[in-house]
Protein backbone atom coordinates (compact mmCIF):
# COMPACT_ATOMS: atom_id res chain seq x y z
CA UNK A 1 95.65 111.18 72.65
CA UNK A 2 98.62 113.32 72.96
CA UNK A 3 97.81 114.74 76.22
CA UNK A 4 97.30 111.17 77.69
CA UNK A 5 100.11 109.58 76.30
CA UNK A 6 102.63 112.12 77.34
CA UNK A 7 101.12 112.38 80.99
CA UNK A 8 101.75 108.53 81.12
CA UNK A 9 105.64 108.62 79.57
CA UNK A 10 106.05 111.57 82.26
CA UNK A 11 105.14 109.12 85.18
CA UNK A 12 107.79 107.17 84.00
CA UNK A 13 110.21 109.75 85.46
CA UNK A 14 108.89 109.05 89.01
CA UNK A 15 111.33 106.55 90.10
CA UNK A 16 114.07 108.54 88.92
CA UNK A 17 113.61 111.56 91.22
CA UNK A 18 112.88 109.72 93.98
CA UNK A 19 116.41 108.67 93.19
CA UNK A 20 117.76 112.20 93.07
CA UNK A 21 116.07 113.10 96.18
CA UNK A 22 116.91 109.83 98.38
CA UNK A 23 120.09 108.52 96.72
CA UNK A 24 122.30 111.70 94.68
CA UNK A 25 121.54 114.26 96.56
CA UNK A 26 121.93 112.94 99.95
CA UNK A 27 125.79 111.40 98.67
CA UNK A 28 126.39 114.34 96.59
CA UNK A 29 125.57 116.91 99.51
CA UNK A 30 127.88 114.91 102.06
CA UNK A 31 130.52 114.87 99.59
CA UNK A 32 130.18 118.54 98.94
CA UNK A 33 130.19 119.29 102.52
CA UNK A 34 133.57 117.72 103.36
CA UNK A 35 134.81 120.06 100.01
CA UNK A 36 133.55 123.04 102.12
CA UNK A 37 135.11 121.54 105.70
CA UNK A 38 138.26 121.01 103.70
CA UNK A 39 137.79 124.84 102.49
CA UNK A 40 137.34 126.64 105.66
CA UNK A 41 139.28 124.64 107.65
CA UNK A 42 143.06 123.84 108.29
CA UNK A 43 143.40 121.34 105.33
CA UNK A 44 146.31 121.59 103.00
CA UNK A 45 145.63 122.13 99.49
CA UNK A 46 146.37 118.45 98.29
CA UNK A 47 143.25 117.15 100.75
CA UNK A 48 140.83 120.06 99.64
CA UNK A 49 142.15 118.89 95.56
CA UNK A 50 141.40 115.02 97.27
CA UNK A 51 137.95 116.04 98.39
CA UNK A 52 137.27 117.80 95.12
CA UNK A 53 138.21 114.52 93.02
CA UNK A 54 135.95 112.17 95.16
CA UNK A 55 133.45 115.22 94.76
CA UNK A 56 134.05 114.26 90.41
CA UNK A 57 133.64 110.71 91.46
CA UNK A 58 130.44 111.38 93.09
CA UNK A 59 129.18 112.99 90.22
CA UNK A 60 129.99 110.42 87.48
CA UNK A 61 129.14 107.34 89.74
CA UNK A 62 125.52 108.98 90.18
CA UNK A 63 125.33 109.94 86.71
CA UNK A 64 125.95 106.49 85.42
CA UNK A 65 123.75 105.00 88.33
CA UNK A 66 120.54 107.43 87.08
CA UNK A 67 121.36 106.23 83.66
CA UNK A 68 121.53 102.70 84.05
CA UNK A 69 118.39 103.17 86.35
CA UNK A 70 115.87 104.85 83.92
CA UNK A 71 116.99 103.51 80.93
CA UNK A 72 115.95 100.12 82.46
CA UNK A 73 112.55 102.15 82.94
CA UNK A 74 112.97 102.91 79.46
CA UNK A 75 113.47 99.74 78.22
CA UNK A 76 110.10 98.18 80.05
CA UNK A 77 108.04 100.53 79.08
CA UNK A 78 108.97 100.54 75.38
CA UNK A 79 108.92 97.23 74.75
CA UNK A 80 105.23 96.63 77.07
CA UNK A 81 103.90 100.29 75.47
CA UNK A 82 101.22 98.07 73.40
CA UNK A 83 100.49 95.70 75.89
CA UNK A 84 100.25 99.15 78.61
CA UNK A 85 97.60 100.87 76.20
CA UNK A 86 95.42 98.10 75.86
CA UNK A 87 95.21 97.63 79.49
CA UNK A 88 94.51 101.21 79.72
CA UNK A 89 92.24 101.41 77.10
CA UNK A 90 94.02 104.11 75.49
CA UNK A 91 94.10 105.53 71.93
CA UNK A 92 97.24 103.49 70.20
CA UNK A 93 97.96 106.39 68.16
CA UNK A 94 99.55 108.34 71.22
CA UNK A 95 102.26 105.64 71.15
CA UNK A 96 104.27 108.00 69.24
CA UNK A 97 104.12 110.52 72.27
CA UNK A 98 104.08 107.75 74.93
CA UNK A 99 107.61 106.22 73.42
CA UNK A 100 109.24 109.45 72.74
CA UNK A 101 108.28 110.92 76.29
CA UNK A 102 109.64 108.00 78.16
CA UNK A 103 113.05 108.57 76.26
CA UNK A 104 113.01 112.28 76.60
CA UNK A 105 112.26 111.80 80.59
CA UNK A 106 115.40 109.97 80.98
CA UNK A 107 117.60 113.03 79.65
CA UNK A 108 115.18 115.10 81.74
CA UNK A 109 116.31 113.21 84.92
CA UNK A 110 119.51 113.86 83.64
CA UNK A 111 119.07 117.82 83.72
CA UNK A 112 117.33 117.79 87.20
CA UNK A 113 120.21 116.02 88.28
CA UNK A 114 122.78 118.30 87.06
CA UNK A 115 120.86 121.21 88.18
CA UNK A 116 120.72 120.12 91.53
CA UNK A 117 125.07 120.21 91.25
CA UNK A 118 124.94 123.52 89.57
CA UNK A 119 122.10 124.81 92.25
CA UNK A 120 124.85 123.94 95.50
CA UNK A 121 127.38 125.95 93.30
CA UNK A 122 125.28 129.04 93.09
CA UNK A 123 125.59 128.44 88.89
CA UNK A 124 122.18 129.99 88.49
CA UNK A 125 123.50 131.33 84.87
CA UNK A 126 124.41 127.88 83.90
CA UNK A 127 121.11 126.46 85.34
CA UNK A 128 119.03 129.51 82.89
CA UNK A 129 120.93 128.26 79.65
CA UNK A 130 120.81 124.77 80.43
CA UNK A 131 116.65 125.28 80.57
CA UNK A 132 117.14 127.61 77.86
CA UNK A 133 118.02 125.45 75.72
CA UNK A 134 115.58 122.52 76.48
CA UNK A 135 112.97 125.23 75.58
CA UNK A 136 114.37 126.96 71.92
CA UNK A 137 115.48 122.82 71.09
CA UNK A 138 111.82 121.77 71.73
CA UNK A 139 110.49 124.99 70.25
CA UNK A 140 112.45 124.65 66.73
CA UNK A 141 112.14 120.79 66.49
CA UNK A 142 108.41 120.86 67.10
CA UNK A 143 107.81 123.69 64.42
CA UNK A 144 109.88 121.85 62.11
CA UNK A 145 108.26 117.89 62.80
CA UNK A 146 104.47 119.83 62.61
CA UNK A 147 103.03 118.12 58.90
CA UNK A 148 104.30 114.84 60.39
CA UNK A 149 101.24 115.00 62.82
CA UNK A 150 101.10 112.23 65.26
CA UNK A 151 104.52 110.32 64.33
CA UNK A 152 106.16 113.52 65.43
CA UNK A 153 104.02 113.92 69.16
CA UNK A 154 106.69 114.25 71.84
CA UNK A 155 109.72 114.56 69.07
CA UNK A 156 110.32 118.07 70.78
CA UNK A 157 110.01 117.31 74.45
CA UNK A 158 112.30 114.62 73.37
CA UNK A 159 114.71 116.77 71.27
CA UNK A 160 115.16 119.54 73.81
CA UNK A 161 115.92 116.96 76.70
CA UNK A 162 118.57 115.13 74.70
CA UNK A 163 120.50 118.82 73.96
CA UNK A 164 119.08 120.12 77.38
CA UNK A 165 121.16 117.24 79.17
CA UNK A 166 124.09 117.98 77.17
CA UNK A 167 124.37 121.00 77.77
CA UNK A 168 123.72 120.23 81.61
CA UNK A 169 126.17 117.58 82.13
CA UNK A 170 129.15 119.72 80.02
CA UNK A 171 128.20 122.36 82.39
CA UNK A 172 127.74 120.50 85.47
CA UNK A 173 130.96 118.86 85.19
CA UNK A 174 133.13 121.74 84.21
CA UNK A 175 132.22 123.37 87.43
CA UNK A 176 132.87 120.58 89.62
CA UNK A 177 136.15 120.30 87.89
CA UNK A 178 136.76 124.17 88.62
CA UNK A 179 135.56 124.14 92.15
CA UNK A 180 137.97 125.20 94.43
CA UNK A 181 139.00 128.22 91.98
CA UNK A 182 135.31 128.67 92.34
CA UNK A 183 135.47 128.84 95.93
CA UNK A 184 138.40 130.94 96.62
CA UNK A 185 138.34 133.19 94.15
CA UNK A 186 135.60 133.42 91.16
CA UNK A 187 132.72 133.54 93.60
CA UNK A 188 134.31 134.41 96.89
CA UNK A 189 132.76 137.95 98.57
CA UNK A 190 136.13 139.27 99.78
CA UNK A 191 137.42 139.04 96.35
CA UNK A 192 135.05 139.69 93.67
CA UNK A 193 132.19 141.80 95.78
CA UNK A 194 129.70 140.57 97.37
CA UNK A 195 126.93 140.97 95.21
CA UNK A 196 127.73 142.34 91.14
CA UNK A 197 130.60 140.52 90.40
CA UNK A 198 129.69 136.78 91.37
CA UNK A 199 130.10 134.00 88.88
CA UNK A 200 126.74 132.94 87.86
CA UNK A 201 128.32 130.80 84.70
């Protein structure tokens, strides 16, 4: 019952990187593009700091767009879960699972997104603690929600998505607010070697 309900609160998550792949990434990568144009080209330094700050807006406007998005998700499939198992003729115990995975996949959205940011900055340090800490969060909270049996299936997925997206989007934003240093000095070849020295955090 656990199994099948958290396979069905994962499909939930389908929409939601469709919307990476079709809507954030596609604006995020043009925005991040004119950064670099700004970068290696002739710019002055207050258009590569204006590129940088519609680069932010990007961001937060896609953040708050994937939010509003799933949680909708979220909020359909909670509130039909019942009606959805009986339809499917599944066991109503795996409710717990069903409801916590559809939460947890909307703060796992959250992390793919944010990875996707911290994957164009070559952050592939951030992007290791950020999944880091999805797995110890889900790890701990599962060991310690065990004697509550099936009211605690899908507490850790949950768990480590909701500090796993925190730790993402503290991350992902810091960087994008640090960009430019990030570009012309704290991972530029000429200056800090072209391989052992690079900024991976």
């Amino acid at each position: 019952s656990n199994d099948y309900a958290s396979f069905l609160g994962l499909l939930s998550i389908v929409p939601g990187m469709t919307l990476i792949v079709l809507a954030t990434e596609t604006r995020f990568d043009l925005a991040f593009a004119r950064v670099i144009d700004a970068c290696v080209g002739t710019a002055r330094y207050d258009k590569i700091e204006q590129e940088q700050s519609d680069l932010f807006s990007v961001v937060l406007h896609d953040l708050r767009l994937m939010i509003l998005f799933q949680s909708l998700i979220v909020f359909v499939c909670w509130v039909f879960a019942v009606p959805i198992f009986d339809f499917l003729g599944a066991d109503t115990i795996g409710l717990f699972a069903f409801r916590h995975t559809i939460i947890g996949g909307l703060f796992h959205l959250i992390i793919l997104q944010m990875c996707v940011y911290l994957a164009y900055y070559d952050l592939f340090g951030c992007i290791l603690i950020v999944w880091s800490s999805f797995a110890v969060t889900s790890a701990l909270t599962t060991a310690l929600q065990w004697h509550l049996g099936a009211a605690a299936f899908g507490g850790g997925y949950m768990s480590g998505a909701i500090v796993g997206a925190a730790v993402a989007v503290t991350l992902a934003l810091n960087a994008t607010r640090k960009l430019i240093y990030l570009l012309f000095v704290g991972n530029n070849p000429s200056i800090v070697g072209a391989n052992t020295h690079r900024l991976w955090i």
